[in-house]
PDB file of N, CA and C in Angstrom:
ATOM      1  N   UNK A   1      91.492  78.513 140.061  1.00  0.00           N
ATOM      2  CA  UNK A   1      92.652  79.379 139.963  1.00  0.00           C
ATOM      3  C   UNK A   1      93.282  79.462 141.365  1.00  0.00           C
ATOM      4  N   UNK A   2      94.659  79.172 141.401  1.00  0.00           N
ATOM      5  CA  UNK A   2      95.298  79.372 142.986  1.00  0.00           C
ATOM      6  C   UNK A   2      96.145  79.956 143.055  1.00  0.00           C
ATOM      7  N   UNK A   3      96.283  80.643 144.364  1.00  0.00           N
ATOM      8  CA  UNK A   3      97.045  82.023 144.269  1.00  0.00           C
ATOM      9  C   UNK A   3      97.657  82.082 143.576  1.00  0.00           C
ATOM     10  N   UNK A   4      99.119  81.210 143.100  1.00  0.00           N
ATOM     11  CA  UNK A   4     100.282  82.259 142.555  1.00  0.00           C
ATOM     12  C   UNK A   4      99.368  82.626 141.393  1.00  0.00           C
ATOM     13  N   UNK A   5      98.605  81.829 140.459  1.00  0.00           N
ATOM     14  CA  UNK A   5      98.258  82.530 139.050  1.00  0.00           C
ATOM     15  C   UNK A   5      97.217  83.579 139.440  1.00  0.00           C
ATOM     16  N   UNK A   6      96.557  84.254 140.352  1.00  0.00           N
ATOM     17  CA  UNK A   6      96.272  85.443 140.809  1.00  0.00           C
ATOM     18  C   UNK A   6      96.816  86.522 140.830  1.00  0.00           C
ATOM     19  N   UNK A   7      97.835  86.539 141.737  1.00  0.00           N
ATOM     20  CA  UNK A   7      99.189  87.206 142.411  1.00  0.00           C
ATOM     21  C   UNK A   7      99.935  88.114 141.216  1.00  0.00           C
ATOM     22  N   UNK A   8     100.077  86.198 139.861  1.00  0.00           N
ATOM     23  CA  UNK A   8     100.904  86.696 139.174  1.00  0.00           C
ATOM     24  C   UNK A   8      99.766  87.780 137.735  1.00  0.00           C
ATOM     25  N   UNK A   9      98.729  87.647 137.513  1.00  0.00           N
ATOM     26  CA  UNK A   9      97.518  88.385 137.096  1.00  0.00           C
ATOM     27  C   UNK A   9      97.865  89.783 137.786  1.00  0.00           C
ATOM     28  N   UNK A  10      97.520  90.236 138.802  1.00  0.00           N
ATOM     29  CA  UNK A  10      97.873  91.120 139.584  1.00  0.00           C
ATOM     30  C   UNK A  10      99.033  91.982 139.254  1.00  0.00           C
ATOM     31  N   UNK A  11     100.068  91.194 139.295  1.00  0.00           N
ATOM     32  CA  UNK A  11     101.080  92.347 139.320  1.00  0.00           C
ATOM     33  C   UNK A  11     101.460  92.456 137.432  1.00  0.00           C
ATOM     34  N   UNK A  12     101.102  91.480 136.758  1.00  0.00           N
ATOM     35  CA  UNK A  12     101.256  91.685 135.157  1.00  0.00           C
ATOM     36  C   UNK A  12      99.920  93.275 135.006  1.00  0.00           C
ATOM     37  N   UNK A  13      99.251  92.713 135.638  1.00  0.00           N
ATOM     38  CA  UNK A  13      97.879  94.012 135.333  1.00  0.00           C
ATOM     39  C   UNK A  13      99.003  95.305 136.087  1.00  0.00           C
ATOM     40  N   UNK A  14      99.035  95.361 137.068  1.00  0.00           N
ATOM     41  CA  UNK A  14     100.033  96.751 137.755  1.00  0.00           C
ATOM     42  C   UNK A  14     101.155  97.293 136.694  1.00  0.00           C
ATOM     43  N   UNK A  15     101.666  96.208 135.963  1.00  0.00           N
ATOM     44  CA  UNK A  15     102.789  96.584 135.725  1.00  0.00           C
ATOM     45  C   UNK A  15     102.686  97.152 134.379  1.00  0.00           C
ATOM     46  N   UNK A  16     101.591  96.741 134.040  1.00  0.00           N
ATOM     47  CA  UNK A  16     101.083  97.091 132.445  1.00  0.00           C
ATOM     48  C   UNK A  16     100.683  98.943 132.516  1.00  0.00           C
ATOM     49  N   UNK A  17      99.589  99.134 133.374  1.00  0.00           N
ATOM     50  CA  UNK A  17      98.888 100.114 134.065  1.00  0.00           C
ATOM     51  C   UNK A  17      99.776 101.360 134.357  1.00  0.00           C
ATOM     52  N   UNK A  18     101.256 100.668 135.162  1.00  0.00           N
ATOM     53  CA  UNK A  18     102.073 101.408 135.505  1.00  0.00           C
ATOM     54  C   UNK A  18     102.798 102.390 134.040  1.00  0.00           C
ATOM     55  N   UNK A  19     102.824 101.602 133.132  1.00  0.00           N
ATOM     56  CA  UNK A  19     103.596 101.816 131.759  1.00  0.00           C
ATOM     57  C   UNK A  19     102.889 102.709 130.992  1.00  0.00           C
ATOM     58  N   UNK A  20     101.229 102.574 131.110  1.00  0.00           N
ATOM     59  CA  UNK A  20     100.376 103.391 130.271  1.00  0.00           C
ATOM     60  C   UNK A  20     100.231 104.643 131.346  1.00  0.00           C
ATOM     61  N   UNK A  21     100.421 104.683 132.463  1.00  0.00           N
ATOM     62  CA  UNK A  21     100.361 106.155 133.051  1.00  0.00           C
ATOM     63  C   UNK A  21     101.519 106.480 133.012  1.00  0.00           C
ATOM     64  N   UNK A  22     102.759 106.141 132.636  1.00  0.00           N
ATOM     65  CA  UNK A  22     103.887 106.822 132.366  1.00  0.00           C
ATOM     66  C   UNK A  22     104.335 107.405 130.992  1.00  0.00           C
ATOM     67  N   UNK A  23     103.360 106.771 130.303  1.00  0.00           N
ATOM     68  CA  UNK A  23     103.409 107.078 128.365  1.00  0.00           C
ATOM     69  C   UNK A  23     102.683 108.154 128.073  1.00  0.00           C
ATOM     70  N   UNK A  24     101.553 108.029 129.617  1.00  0.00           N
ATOM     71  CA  UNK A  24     100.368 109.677 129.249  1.00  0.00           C
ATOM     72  C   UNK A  24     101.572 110.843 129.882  1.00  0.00           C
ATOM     73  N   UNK A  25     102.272 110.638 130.854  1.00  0.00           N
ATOM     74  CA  UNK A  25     102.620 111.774 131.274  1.00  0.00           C
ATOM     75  C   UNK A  25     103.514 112.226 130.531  1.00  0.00           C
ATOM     76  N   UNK A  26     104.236 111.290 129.524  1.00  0.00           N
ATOM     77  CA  UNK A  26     105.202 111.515 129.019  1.00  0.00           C
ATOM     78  C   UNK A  26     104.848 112.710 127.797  1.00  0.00           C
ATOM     79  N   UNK A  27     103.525 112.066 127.716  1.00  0.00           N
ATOM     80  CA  UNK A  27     103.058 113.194 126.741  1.00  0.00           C
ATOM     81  C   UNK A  27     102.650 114.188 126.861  1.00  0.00           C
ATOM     82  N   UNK A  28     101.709 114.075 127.683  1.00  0.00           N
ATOM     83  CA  UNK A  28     101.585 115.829 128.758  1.00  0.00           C
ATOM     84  C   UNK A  28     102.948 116.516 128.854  1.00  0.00           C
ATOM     85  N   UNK A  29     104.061 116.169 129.487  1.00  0.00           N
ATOM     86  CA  UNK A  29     105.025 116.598 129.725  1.00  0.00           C
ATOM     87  C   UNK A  29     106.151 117.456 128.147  1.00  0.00           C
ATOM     88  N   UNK A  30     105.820 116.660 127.065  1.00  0.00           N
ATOM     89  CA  UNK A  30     105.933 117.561 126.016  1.00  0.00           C
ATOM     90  C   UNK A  30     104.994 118.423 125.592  1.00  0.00           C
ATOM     91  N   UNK A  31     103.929 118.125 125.795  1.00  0.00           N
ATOM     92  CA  UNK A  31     103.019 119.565 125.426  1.00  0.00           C
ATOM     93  C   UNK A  31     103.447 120.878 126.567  1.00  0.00           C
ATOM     94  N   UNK A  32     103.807 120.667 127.687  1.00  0.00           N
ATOM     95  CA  UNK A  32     103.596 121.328 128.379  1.00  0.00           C
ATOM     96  C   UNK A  32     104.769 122.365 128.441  1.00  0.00           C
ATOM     97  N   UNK A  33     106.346 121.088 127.770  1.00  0.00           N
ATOM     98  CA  UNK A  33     107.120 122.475 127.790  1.00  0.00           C
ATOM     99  C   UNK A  33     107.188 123.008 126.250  1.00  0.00           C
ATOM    100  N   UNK A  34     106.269 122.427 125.330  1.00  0.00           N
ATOM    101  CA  UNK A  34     106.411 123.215 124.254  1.00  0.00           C
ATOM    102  C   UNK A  34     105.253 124.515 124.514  1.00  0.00           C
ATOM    103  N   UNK A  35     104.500 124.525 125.401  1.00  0.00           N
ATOM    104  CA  UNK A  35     103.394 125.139 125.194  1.00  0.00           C
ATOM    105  C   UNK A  35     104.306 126.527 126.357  1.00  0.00           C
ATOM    106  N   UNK A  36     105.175 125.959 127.300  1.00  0.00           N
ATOM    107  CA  UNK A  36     106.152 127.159 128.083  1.00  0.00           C
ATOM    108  C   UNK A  36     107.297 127.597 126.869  1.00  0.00           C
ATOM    109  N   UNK A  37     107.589 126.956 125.863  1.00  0.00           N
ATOM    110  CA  UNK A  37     108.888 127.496 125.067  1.00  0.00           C
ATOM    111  C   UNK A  37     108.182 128.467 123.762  1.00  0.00           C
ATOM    112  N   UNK A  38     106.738 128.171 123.455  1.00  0.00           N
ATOM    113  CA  UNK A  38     105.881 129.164 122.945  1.00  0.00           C
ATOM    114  C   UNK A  38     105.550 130.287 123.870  1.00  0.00           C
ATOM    115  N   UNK A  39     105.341 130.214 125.231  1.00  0.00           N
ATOM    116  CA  UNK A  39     105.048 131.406 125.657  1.00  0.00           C
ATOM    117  C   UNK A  39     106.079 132.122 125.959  1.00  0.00           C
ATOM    118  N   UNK A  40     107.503 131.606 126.313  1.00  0.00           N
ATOM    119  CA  UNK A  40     108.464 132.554 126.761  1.00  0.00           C
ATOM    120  C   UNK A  40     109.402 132.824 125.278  1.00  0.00           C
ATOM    121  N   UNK A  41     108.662 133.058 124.047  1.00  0.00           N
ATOM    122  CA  UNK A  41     109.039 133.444 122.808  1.00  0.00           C
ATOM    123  C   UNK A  41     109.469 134.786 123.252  1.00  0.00           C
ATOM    124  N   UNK A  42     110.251 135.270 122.817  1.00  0.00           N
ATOM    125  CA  UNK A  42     110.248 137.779 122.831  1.00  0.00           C
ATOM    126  C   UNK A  42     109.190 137.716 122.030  1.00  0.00           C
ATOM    127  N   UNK A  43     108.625 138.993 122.170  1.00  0.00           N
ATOM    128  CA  UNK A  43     107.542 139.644 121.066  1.00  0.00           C
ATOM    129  C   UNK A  43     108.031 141.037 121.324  1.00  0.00           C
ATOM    130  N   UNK A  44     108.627 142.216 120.663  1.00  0.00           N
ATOM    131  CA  UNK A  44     109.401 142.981 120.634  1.00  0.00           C
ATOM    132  C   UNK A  44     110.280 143.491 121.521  1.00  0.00           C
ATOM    133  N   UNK A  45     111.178 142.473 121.684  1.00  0.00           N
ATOM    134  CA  UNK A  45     112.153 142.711 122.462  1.00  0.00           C
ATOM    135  C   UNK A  45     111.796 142.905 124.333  1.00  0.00           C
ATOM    136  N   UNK A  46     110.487 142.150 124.289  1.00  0.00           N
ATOM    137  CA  UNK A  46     110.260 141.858 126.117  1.00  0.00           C
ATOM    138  C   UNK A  46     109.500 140.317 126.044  1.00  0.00           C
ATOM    139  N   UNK A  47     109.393 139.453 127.057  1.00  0.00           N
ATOM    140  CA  UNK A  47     108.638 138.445 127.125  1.00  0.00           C
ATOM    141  C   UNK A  47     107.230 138.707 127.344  1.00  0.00           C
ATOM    142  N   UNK A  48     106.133 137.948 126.508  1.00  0.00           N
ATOM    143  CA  UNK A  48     105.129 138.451 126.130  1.00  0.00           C
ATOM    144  C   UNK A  48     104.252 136.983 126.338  1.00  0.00           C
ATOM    145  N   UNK A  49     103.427 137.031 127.075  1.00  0.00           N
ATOM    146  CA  UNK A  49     102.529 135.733 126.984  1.00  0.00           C
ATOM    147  C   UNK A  49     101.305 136.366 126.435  1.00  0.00           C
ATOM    148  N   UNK A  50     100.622 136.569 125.347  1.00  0.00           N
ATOM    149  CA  UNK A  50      99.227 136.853 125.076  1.00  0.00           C
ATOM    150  C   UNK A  50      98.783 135.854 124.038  1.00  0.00           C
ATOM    151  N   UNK A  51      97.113 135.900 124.040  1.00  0.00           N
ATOM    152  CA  UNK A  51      96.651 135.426 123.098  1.00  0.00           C
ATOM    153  C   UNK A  51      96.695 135.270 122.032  1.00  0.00           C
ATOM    154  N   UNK A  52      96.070 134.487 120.622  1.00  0.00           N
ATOM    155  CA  UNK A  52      96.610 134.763 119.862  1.00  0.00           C
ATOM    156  C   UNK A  52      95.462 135.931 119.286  1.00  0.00           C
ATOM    157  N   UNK A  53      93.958 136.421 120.051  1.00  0.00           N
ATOM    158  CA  UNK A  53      93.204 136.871 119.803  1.00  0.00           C
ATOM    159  C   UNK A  53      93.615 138.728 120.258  1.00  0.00           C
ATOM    160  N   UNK A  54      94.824 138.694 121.090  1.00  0.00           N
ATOM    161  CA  UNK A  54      95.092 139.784 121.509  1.00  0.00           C
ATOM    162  C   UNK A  54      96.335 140.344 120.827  1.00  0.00           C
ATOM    163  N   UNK A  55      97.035 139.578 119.845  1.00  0.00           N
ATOM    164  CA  UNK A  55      98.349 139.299 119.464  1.00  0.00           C
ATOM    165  C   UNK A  55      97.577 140.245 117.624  1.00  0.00           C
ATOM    166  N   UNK A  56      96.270 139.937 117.410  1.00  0.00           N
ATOM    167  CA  UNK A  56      95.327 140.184 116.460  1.00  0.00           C
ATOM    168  C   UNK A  56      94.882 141.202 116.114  1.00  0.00           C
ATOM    169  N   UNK A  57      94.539 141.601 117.472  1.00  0.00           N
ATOM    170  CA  UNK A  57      93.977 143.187 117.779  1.00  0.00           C
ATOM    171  C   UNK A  57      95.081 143.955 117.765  1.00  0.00           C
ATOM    172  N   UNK A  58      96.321 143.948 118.469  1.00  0.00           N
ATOM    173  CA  UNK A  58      97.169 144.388 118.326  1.00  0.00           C
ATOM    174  C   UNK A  58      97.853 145.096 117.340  1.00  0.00           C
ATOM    175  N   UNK A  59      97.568 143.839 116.449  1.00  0.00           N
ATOM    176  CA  UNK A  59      98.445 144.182 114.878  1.00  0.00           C
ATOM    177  C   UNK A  59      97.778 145.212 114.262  1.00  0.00           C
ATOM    178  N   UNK A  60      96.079 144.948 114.248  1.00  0.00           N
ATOM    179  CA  UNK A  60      95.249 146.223 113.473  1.00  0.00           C
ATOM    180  C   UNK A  60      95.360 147.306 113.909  1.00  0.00           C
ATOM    181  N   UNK A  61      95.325 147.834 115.406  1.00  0.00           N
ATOM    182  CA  UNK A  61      95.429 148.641 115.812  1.00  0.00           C
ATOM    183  C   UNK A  61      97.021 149.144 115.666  1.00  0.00           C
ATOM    184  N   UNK A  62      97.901 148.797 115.588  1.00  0.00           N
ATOM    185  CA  UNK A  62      99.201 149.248 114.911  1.00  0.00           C
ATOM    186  C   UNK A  62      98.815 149.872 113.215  1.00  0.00           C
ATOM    187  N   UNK A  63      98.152 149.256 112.986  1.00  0.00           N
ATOM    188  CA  UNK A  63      98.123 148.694 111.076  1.00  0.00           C
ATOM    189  C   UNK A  63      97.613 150.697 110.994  1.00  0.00           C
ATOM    190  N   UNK A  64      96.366 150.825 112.043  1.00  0.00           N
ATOM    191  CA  UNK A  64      95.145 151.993 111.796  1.00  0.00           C
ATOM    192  C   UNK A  64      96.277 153.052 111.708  1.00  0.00           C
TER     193      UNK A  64
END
């Protein structure tokens, strides 16, 4: 094998590599602002980030 078919191995591998870490972020990057457009929902009329385990308790203790 002599250089150029190395070289050219090399940068086909980079360029591939480059594409699959841009497809992960791409996806992170939608979870991340759906997971900010869920938290900055109102929950009675103020912005409310809680659990959904506190969002739970909440309700019963209204309910009592």
């Amino acid at each position: 094998m002599n250089d150029f078919e190395l070289a050219l191995i090399l940068l086909v591998g980079l360029a591939m590599l480059l594409i699959g870490l841009f497809m992960i972020l791409r996806i992170c990057d939608r979870q991340i602002a759906r997971a900010a457009r869920r938290m900055a929902r109102p929950t009675n009329g103020r912005l409310v980030a809680e659990s959904r385990a506190d969002y739970t308790l909440s309700r019963r203790w209204k309910a009592e």
